[in-house]
Protein backbone atom coordinates (compact mmCIF):
# COMPACT_ATOMS: atom_id res chain seq x y z
CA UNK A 1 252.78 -53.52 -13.53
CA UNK A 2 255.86 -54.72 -11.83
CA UNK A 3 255.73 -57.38 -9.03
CA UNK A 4 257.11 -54.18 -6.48
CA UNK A 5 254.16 -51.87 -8.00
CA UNK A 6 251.60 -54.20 -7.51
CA UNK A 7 252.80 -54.84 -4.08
CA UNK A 8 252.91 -51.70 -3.36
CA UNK A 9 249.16 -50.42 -4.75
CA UNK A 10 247.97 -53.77 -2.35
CA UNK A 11 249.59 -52.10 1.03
CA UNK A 12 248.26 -48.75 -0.42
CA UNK A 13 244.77 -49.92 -0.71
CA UNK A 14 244.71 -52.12 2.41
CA UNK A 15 245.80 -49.86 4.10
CA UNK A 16 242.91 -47.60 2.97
CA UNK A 17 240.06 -50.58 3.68
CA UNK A 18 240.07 -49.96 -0.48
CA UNK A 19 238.11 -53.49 -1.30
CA UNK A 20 237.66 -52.77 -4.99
CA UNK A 21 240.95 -51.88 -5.35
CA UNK A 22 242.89 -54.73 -3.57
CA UNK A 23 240.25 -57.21 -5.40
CA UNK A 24 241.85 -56.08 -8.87
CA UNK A 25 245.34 -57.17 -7.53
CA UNK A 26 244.43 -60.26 -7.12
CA UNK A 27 244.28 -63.26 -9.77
CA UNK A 28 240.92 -65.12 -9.84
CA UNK A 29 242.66 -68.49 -8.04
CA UNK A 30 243.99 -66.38 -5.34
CA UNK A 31 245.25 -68.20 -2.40
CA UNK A 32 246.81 -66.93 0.81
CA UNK A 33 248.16 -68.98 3.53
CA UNK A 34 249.27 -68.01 7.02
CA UNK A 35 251.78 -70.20 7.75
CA UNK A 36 251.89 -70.14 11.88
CA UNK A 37 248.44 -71.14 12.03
CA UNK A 38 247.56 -72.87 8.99
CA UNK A 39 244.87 -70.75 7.79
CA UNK A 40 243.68 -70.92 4.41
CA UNK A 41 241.77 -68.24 2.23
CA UNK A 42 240.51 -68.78 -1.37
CA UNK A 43 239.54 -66.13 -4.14
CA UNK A 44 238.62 -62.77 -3.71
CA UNK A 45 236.25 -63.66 -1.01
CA UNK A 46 238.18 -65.44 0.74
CA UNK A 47 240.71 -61.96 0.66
CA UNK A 48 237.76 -60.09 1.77
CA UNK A 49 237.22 -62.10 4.96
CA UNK A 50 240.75 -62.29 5.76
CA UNK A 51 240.90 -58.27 5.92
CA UNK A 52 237.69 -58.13 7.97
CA UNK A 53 239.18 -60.15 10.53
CA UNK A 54 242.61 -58.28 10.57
CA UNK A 55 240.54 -55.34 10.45
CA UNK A 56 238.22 -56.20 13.30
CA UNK A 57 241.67 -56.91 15.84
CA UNK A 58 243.92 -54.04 14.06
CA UNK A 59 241.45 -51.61 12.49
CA UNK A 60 244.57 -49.10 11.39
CA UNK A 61 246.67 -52.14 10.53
CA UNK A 62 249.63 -50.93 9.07
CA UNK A 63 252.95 -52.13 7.08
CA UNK A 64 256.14 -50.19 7.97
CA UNK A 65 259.44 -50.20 6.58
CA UNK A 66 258.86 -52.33 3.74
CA UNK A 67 261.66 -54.17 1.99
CA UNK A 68 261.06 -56.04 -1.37
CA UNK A 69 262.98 -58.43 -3.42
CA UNK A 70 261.92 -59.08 -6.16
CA UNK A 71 262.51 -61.59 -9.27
CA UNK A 72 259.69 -61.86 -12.55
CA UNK A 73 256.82 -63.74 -10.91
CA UNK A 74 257.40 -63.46 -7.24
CA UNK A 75 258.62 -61.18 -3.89
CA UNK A 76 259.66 -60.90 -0.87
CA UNK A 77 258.57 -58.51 1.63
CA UNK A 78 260.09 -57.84 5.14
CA UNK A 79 258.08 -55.58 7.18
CA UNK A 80 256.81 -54.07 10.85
CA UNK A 81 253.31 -54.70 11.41
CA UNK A 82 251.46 -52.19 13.44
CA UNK A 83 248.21 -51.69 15.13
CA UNK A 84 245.80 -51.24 17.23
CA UNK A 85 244.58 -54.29 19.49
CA UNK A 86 240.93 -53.64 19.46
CA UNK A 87 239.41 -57.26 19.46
CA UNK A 88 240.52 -60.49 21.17
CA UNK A 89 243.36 -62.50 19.15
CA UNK A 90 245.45 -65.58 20.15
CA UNK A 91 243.35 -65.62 23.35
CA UNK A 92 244.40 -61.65 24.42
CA UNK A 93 241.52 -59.71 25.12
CA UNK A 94 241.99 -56.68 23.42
CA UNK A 95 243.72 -53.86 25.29
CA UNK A 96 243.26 -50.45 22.58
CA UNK A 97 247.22 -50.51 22.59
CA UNK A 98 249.38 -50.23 19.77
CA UNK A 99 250.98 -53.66 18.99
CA UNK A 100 253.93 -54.12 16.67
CA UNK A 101 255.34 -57.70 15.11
CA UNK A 102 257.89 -58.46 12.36
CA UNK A 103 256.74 -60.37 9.30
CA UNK A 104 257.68 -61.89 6.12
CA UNK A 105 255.17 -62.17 3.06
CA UNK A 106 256.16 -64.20 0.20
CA UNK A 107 253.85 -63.87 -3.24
CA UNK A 108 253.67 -65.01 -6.34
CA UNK A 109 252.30 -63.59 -9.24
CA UNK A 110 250.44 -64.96 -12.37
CA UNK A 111 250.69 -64.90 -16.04
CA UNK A 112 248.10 -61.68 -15.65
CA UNK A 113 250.69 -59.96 -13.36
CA UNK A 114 248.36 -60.13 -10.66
CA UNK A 115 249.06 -61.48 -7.02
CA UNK A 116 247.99 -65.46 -7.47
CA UNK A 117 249.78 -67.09 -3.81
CA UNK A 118 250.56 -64.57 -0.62
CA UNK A 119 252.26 -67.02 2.15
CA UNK A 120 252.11 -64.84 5.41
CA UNK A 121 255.12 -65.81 8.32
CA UNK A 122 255.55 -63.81 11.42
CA UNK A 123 256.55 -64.36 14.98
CA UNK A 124 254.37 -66.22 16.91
CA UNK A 125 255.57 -65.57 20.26
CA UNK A 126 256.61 -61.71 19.42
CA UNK A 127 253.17 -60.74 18.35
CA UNK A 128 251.49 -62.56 21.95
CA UNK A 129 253.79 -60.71 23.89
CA UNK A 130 253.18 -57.50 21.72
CA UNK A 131 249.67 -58.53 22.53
CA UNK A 132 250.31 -59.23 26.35
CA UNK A 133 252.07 -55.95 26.88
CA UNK A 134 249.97 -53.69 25.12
């Protein structure tokens, strides 16, 4: 598969809380890094808690408008993230609004094709006063 139909089957699936699915996109030294706070997750597992704790504050956590740029082993996606603020994050108890944040997810894939490095940057201060408002 292509970087852009890989990326797209992992927004399909996560979007569906499809586990299995989003496992098989990833490459077994799979690391993902958010970049505002620093946080690290390893392996499959380590994918598996990250979406259980996105799912927990933004249980229909969504990616709209997608934009992808892609070159052989790697992409870009711009995006809207949108949810629902149903548990407490950055401090904001949660509120059952819908909250909506820009991002920017870089990956890179390896020799499999598969998704081997996500790097996840968004705005800080947008999302807690998306949070604060909602």
């Amino acid at each position: 598969m292509k970087p852009t139909e890989v990326i797209e089957a992992a927004i399909e699936a996560v979007q569906e809380h499809d586990l299995e699915r989003v496992d098989g996109l990833l490459e077994d030294d799979f690391e993902f890094e958010d970049m505002p706070t620093g946080a690290r997750y390893s392996g499959v597992a380590g994918m598996r808690e990250l979406l259980a704790d996105t799912w927990e504050v933004l249980p229909d956590y969504r990616l709209l408008d997608p934009r992808m740029h892609a070159g052989e082993d790697f992409l870009v996606l711009e995006c809207t993230v949108a949810g629902t603020h149903s548990s407490t994050y950055f401090d904001v108890p949660p509120s059952g609004r819908e909250v909506i944040f820009r991002a920017c997810l870089l990956y890179e894939f390896g020799p499999g094709g598969r998704i081997s490095r996500e790097r996840y940057y968004y705005d800080v201060d947008g999302l807690r006063r998306a949070l604060a408002a909602a």
